[in-house]
C-alpha atoms as a PDB file:
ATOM      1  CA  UNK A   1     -29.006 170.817-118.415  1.00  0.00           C
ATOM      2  CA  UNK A   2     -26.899 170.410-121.606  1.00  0.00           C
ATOM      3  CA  UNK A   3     -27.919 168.026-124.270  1.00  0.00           C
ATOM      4  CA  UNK A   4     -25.511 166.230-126.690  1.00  0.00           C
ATOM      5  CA  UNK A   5     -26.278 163.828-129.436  1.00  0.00           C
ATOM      6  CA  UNK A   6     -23.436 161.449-130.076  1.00  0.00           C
ATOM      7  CA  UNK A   7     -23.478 159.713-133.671  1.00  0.00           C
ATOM      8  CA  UNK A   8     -21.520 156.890-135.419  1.00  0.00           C
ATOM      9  CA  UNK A   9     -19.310 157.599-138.194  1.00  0.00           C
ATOM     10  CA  UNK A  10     -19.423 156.231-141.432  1.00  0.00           C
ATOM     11  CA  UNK A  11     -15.794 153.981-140.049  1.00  0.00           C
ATOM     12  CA  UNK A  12     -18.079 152.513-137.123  1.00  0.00           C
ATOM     13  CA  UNK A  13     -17.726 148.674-137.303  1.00  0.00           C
ATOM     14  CA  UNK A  14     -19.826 146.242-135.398  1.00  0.00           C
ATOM     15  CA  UNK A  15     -17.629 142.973-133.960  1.00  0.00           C
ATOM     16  CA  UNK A  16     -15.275 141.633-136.181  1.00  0.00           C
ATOM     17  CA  UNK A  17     -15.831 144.265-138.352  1.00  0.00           C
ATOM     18  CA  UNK A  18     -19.212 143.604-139.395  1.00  0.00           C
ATOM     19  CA  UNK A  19     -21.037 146.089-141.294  1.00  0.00           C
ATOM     20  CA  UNK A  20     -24.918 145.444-140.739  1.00  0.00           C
ATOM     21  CA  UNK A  21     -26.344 144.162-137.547  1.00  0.00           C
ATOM     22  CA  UNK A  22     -29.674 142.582-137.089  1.00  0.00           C
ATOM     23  CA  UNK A  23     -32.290 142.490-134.033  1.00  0.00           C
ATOM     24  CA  UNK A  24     -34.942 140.082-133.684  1.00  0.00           C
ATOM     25  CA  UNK A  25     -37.456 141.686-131.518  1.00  0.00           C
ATOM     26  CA  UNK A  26     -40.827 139.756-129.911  1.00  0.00           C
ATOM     27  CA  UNK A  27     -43.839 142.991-129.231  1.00  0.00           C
ATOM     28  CA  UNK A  28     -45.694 140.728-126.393  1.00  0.00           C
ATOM     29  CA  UNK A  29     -47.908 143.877-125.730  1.00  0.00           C
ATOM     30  CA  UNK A  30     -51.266 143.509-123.802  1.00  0.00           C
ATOM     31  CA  UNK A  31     -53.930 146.567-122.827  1.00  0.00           C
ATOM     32  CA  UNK A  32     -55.034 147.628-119.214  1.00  0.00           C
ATOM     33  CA  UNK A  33     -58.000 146.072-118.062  1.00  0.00           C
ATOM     34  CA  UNK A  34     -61.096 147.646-120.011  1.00  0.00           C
ATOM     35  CA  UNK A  35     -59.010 148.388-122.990  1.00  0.00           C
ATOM     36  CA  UNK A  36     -58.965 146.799-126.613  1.00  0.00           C
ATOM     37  CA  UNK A  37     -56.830 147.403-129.394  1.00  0.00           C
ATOM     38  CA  UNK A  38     -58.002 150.402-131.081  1.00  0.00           C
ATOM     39  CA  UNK A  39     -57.678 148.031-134.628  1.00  0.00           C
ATOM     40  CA  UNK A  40     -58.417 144.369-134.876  1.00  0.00           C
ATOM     41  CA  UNK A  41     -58.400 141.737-137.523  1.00  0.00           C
ATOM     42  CA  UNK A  42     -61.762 143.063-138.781  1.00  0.00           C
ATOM     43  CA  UNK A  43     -60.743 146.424-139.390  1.00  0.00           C
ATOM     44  CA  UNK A  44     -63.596 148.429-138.990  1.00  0.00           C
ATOM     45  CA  UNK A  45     -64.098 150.077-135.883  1.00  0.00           C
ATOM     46  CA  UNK A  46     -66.783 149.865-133.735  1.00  0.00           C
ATOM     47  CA  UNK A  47     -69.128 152.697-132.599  1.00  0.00           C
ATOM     48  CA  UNK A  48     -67.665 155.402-129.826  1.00  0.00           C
ATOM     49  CA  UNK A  49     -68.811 153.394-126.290  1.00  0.00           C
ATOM     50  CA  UNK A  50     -68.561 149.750-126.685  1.00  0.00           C
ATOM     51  CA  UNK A  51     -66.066 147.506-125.804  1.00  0.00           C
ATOM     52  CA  UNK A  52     -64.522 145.324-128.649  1.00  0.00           C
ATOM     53  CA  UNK A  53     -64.242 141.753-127.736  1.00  0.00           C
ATOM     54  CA  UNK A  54     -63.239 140.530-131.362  1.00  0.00           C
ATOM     55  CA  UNK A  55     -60.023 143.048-131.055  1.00  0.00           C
ATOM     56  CA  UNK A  56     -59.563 141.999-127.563  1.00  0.00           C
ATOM     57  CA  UNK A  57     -59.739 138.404-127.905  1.00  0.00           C
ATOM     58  CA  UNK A  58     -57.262 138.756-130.571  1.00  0.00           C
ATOM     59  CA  UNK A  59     -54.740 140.837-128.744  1.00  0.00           C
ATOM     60  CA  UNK A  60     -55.155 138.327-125.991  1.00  0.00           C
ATOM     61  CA  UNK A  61     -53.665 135.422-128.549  1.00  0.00           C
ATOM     62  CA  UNK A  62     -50.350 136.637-127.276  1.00  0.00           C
ATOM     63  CA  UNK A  63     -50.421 135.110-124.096  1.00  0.00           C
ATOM     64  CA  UNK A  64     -52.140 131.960-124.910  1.00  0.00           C
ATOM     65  CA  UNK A  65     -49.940 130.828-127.857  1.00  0.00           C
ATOM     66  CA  UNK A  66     -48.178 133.643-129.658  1.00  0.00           C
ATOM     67  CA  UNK A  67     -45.064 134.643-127.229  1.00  0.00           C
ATOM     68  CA  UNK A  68     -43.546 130.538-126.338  1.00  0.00           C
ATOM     69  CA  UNK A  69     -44.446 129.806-130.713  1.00  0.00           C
ATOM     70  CA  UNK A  70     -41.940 133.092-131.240  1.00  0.00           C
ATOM     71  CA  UNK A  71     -39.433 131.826-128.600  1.00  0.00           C
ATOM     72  CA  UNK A  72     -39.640 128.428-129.567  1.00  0.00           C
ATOM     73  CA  UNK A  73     -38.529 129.325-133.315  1.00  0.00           C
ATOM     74  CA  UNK A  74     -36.365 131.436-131.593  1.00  0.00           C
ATOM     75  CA  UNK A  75     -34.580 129.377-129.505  1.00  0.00           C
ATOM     76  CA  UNK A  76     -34.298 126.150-132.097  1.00  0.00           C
ATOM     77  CA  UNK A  77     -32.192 129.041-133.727  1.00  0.00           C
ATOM     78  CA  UNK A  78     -30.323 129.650-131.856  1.00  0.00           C
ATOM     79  CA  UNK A  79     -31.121 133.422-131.487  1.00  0.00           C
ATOM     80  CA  UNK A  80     -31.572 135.654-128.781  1.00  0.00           C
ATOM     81  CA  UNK A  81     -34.736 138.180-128.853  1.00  0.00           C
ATOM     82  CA  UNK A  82     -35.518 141.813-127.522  1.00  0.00           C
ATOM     83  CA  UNK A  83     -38.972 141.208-126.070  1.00  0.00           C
ATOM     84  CA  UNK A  84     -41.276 144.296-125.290  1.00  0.00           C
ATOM     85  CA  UNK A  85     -43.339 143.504-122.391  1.00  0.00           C
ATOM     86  CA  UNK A  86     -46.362 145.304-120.885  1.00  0.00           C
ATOM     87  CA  UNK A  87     -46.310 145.452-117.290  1.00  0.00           C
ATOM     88  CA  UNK A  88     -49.838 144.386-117.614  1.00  0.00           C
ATOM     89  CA  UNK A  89     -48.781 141.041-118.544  1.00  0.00           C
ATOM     90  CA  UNK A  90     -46.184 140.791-114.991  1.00  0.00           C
ATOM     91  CA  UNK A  91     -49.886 140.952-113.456  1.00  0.00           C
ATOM     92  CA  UNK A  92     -51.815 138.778-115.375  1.00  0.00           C
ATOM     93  CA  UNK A  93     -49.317 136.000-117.454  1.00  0.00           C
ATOM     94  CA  UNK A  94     -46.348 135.925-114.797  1.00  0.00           C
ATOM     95  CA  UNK A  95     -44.978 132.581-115.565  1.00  0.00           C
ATOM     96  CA  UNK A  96     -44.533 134.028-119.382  1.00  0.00           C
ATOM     97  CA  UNK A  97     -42.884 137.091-118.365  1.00  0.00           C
ATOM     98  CA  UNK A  98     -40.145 134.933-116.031  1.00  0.00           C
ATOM     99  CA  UNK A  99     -39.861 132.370-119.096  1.00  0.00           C
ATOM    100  CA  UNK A 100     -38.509 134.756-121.469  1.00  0.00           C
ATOM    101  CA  UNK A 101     -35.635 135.388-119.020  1.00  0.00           C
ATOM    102  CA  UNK A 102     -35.189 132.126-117.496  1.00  0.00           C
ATOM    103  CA  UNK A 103     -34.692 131.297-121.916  1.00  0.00           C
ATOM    104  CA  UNK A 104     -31.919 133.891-122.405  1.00  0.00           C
ATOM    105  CA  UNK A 105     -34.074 136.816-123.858  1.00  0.00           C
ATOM    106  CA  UNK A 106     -33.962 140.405-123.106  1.00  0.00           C
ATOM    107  CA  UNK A 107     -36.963 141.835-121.594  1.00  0.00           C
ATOM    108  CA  UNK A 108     -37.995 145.208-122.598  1.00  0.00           C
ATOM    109  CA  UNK A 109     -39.585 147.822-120.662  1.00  0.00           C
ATOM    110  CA  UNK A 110     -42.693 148.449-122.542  1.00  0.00           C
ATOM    111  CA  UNK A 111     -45.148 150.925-120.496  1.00  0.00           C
ATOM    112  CA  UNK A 112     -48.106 149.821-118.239  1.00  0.00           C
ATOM    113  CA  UNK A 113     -50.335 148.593-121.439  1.00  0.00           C
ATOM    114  CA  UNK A 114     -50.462 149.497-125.145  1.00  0.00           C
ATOM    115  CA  UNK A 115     -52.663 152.384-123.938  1.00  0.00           C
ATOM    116  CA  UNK A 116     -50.562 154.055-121.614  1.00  0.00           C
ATOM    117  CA  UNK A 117     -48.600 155.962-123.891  1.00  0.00           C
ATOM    118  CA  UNK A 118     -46.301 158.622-122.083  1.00  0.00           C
ATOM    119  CA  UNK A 119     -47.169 161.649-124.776  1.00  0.00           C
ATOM    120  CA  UNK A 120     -50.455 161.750-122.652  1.00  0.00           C
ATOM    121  CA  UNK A 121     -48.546 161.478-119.500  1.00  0.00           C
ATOM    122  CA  UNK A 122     -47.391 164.371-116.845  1.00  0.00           C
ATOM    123  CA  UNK A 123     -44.133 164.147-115.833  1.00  0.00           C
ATOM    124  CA  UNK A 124     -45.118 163.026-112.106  1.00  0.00           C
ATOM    125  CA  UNK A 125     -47.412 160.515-114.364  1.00  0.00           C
ATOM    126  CA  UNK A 126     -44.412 159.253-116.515  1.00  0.00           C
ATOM    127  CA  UNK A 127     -42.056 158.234-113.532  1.00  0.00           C
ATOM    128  CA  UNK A 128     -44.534 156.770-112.039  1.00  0.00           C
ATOM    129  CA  UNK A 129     -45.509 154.598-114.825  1.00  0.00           C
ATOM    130  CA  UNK A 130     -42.236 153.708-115.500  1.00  0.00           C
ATOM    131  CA  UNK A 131     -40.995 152.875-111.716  1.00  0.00           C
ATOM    132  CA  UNK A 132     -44.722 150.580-111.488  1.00  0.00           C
ATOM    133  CA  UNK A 133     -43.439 148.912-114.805  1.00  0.00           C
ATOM    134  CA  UNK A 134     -39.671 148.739-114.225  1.00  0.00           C
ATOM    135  CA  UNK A 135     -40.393 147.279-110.581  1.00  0.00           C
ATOM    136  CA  UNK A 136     -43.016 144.704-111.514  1.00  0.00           C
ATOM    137  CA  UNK A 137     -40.890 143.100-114.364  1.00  0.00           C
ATOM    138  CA  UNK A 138     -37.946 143.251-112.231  1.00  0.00           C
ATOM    139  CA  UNK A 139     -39.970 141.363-109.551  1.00  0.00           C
ATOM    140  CA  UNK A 140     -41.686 138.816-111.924  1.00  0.00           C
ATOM    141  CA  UNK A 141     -38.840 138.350-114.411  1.00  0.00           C
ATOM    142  CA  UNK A 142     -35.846 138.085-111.429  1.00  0.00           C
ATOM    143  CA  UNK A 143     -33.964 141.013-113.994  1.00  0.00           C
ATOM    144  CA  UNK A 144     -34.240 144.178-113.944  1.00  0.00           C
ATOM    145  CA  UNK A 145     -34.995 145.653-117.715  1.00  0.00           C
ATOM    146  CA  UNK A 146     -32.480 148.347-118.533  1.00  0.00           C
ATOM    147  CA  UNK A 147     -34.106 149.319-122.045  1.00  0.00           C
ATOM    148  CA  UNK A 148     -37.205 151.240-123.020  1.00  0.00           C
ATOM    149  CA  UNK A 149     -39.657 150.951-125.572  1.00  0.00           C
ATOM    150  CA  UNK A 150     -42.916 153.472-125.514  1.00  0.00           C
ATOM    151  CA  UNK A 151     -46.243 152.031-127.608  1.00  0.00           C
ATOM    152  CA  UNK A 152     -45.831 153.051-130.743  1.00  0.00           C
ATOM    153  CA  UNK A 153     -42.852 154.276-130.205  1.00  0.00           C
ATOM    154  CA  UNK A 154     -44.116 157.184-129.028  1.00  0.00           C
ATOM    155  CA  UNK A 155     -42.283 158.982-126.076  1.00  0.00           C
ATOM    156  CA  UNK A 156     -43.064 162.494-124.972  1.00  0.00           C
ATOM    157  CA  UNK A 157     -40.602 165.267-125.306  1.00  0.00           C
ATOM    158  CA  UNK A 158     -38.953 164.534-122.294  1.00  0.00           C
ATOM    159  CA  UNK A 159     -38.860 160.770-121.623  1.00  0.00           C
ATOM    160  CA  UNK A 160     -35.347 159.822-123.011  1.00  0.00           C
ATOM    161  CA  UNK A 161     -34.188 162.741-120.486  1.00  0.00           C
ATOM    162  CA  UNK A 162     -36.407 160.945-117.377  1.00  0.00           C
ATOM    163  CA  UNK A 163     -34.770 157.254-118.986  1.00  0.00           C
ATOM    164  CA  UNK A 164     -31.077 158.881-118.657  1.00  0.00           C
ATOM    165  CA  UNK A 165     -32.024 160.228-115.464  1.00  0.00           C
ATOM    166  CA  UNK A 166     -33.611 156.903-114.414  1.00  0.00           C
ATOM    167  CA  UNK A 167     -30.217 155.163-115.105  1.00  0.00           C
ATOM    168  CA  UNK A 168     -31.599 153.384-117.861  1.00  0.00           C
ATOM    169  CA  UNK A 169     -29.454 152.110-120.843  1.00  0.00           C
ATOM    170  CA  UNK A 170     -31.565 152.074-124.167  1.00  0.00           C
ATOM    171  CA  UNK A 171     -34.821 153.072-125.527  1.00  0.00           C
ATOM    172  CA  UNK A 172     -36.256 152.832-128.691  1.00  0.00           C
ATOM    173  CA  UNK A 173     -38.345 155.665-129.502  1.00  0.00           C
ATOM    174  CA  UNK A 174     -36.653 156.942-132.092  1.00  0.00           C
ATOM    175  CA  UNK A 175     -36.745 156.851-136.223  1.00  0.00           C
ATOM    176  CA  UNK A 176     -34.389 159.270-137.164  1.00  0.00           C
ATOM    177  CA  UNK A 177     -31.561 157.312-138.185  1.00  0.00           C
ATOM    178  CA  UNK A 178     -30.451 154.096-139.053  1.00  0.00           C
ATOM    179  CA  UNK A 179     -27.696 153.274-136.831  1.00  0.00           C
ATOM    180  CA  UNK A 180     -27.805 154.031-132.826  1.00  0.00           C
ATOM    181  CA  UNK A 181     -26.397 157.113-131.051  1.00  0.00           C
ATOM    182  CA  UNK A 182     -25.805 158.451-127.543  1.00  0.00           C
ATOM    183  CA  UNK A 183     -27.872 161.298-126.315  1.00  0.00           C
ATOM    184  CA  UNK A 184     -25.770 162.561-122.950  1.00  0.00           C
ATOM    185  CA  UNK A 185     -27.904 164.737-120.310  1.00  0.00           C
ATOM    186  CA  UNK A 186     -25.486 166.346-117.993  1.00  0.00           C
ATOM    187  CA  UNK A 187     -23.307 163.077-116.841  1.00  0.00           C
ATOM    188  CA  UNK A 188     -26.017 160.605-118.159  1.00  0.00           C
ATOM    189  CA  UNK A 189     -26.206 158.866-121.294  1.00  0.00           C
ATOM    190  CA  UNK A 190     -28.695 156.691-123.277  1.00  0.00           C
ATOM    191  CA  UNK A 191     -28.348 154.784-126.312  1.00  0.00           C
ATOM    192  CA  UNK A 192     -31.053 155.770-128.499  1.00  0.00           C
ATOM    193  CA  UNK A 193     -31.406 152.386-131.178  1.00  0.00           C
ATOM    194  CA  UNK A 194     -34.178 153.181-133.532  1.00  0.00           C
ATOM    195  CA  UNK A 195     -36.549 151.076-134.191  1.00  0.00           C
ATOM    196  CA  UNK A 196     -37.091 150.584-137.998  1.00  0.00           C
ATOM    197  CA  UNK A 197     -40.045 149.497-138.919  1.00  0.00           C
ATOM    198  CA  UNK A 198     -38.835 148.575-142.255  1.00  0.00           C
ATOM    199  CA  UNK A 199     -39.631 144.667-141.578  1.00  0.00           C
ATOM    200  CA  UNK A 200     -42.126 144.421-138.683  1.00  0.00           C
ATOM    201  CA  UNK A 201     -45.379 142.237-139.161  1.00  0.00           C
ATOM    202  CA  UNK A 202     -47.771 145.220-137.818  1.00  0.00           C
ATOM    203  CA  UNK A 203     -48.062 147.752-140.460  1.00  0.00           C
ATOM    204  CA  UNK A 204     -46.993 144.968-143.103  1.00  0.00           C
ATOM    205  CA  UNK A 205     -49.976 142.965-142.704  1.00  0.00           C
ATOM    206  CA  UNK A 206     -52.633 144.636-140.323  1.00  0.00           C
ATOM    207  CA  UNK A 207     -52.047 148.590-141.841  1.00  0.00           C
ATOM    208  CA  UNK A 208     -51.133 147.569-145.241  1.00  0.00           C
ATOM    209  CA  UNK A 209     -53.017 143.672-145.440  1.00  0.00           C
ATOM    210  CA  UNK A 210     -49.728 142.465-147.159  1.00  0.00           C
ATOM    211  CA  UNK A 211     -49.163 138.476-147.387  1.00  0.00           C
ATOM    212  CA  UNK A 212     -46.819 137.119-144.417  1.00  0.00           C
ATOM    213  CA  UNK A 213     -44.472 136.558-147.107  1.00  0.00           C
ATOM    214  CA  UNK A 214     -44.353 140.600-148.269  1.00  0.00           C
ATOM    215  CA  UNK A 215     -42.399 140.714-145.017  1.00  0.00           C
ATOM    216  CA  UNK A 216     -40.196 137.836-146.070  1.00  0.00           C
ATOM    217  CA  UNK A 217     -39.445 139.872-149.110  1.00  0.00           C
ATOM    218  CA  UNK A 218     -38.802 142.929-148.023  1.00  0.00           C
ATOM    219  CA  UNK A 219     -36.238 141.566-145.467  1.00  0.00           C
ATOM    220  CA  UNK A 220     -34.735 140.136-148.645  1.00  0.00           C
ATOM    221  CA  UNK A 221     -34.667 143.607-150.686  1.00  0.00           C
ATOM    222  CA  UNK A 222     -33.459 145.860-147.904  1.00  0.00           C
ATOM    223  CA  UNK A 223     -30.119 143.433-146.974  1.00  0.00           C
ATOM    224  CA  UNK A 224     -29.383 143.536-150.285  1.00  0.00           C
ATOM    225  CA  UNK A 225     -29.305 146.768-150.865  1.00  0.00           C
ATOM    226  CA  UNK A 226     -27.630 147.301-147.006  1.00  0.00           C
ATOM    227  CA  UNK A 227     -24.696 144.982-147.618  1.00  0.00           C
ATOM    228  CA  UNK A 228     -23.985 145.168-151.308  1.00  0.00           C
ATOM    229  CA  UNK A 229     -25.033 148.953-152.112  1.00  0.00           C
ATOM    230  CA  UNK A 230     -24.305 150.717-148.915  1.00  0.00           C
ATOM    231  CA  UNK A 231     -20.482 150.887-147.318  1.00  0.00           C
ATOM    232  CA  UNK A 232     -21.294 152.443-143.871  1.00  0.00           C
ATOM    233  CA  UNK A 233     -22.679 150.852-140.509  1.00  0.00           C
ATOM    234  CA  UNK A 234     -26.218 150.262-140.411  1.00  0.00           C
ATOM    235  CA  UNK A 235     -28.926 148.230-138.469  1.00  0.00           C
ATOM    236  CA  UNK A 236     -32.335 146.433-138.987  1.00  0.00           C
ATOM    237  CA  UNK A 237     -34.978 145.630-136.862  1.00  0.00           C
ATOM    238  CA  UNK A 238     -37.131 142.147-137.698  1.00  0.00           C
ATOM    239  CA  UNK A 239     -40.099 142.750-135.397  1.00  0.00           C
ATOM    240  CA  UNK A 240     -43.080 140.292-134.644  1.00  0.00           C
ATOM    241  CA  UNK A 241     -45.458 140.930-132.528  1.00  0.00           C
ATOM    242  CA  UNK A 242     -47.113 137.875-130.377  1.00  0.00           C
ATOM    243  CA  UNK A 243     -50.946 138.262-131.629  1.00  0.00           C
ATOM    244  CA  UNK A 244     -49.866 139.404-134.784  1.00  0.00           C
ATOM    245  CA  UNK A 245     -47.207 136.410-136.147  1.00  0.00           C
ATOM    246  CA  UNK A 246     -47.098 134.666-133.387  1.00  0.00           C
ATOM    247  CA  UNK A 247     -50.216 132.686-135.441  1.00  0.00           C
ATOM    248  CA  UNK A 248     -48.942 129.872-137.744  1.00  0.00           C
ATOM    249  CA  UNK A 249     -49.587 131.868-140.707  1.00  0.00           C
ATOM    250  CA  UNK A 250     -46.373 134.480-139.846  1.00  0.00           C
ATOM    251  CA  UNK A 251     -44.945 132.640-137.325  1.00  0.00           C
ATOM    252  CA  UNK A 252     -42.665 130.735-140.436  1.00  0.00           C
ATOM    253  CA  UNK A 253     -41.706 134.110-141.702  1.00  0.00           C
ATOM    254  CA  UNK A 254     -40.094 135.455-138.678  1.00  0.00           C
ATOM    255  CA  UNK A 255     -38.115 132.253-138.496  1.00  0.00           C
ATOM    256  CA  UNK A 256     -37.297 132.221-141.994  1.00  0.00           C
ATOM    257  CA  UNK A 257     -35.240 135.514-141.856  1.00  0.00           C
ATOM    258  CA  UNK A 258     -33.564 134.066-138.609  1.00  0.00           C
ATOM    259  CA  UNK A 259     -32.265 131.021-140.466  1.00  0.00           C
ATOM    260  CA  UNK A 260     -31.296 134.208-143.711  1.00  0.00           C
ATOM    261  CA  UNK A 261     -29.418 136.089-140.957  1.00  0.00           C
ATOM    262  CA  UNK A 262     -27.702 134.002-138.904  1.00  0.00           C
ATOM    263  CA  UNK A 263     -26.408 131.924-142.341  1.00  0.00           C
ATOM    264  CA  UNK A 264     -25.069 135.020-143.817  1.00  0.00           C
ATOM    265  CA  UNK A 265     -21.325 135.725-141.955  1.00  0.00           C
ATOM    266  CA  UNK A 266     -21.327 139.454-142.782  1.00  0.00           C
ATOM    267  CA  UNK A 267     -24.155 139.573-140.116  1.00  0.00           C
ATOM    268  CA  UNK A 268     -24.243 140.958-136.665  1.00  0.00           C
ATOM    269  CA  UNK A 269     -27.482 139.384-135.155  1.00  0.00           C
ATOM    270  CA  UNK A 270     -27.565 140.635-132.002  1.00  0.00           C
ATOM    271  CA  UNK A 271     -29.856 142.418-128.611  1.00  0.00           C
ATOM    272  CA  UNK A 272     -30.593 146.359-127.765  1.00  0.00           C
ATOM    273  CA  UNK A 273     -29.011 145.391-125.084  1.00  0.00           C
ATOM    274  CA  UNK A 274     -25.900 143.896-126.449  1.00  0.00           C
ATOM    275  CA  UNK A 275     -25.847 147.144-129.367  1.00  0.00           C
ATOM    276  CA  UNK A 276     -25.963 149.604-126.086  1.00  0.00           C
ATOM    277  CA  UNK A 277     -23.031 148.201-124.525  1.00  0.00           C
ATOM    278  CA  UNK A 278     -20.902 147.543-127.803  1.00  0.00           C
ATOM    279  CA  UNK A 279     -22.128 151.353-128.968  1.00  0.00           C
ATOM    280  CA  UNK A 280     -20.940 152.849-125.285  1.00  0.00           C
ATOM    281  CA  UNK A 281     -17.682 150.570-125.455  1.00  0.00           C
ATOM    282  CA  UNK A 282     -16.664 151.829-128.750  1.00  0.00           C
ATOM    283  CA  UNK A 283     -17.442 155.803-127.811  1.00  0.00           C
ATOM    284  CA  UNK A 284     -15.933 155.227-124.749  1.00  0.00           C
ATOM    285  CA  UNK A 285     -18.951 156.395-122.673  1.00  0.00           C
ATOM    286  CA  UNK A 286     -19.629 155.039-119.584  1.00  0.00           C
ATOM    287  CA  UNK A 287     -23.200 153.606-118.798  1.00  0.00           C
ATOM    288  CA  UNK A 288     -25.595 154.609-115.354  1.00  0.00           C
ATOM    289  CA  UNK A 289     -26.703 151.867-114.325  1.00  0.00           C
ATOM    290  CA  UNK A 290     -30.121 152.153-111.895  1.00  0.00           C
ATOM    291  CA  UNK A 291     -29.928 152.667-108.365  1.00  0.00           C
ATOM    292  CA  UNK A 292     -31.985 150.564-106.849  1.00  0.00           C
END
């Protein structure tokens, strides 16, 4: 099958010839049952064989508080989120999964749990993961997702080929650029929209064990440099995840550069899902939807 990589140009202009867009996006991630993060709050891990409730029970703040705090500040904005959800969660915290719809969010495709990664995954095993995932969030949300996010961000070698093939419109496991582009498979195309990970709570705080505010700065540094040093298109991911700064304590930041990016007018906040289209619009490629 021939593979083609379609990139933007350095003329590429978002709506009304906007030069930077921005995407809010919500991580409400969750593990299969028997599974804990593999880091927690804490930091040190635990001895190979036992199950860690302190990382569990703070993963499992998501559900409980962390995803309707982010939507809340989300909403009061006026802005409209990419949320990655674990199909876990259609099983165990329906009503949550339906509310981010029924609110006007974008639900993301997000594997079976954060431990389901499809690098590990056959290719019989990778459909199948997705179709469990793709049909139980369609079910529980009343949409059907049409983008793709692996944990971590980490596909195989073949899964944006199975996500073309699949009829699916975006994914997000890439970090080799800094604007989106088309991969085309034969007759299908994807929209590949990296996800930067520039401003994004995890590695910020958790990895690195920056202040909430670090993230508030960096936002700050990197739009300054991408509107006023820069002259081509680029785009920015703001990414909080629910058990991370969906707490009080980063909860303020992630509205804080809401209130920054929807006040500045040279700003294109915006969806993966909206970006897809507008990217396929502009190229002039037409989008697979799913067969049901």
């Amino acid at each position: 099958m021939t593979e083609q990589t379609i990139r933007l140009n350095d003329h590429f202009r978002w709506p009304s010839g906007k030069r930077v867009a921005v995407i809010f996006n919500i991580a409400y991630e969750a593990w299969s049952e028997g599974q804990a993060p593999g880091i927690g709050p804490m930091g040190n891990v635990l001895k190979p064989g036992y199950f860690d409730t302190n990382a569990h029970s703070w993963a499992s703040f998501g559900a409980v508080r962390g995803i309707n705090r982010l939507l809340d500040f989300a909403d009061h904005r006026g802005v409209k989120t990419s949320v990655m959800v674990n199909g876990v969660l259609a099983q165990t915290a329906p009503s949550s999964v339906k509310e981010i719809y029924q609110r006007g969010h974008e639900i993301v495709n997000h594997s079976w749990g954060m431990d389901v990664l499809p690098v590990y995954l056959s290719e019989t095993e990778e459909l199948a993961n997705f179709h469990r995932n793709h049909d139980l969030l369609s079910q529980v949300s009343g949409v059907s997702p049409k983008g793709w996010i692996s944990p971590r961000g980490t596909g195989s070698l073949i899964t944006t080929r199975l996500l073309a093939e699949q009829g699916y419109l975006h994914h997000g496991d890439c970090n080799d650029d800094d604007r989106p582009y088309i991969k085309q498979f034969g007759d299908r195309s994807i929209v590949c929209i990296p996800l930067t990970m520039d401003v994004n709570d995890l590695p910020t705080s958790i990895r690195y064990g920056h202040s909430a505010r670090h993230m508030l700065n960096v936002y700050e540094n990197t739009m300054e440099a991408m509107l006023n040093r820069e002259s081509g298109p680029l785009m920015l991911d703001v990414t909080a995840h629910t058990h991370v700064f969906g707490r009080p304590s980063g909860a303020w930041v992630f509205d804080e550069i809401m209130t920054l990016a929807i006040a500045q007018p040279e700003i294109w906040v915006t969806t993966r899902e909206q970006m897809a289209l507008y990217v396929l619009e502009q190229s002039k490629v037409q989008p697979h939807w799913l067969e049901k």
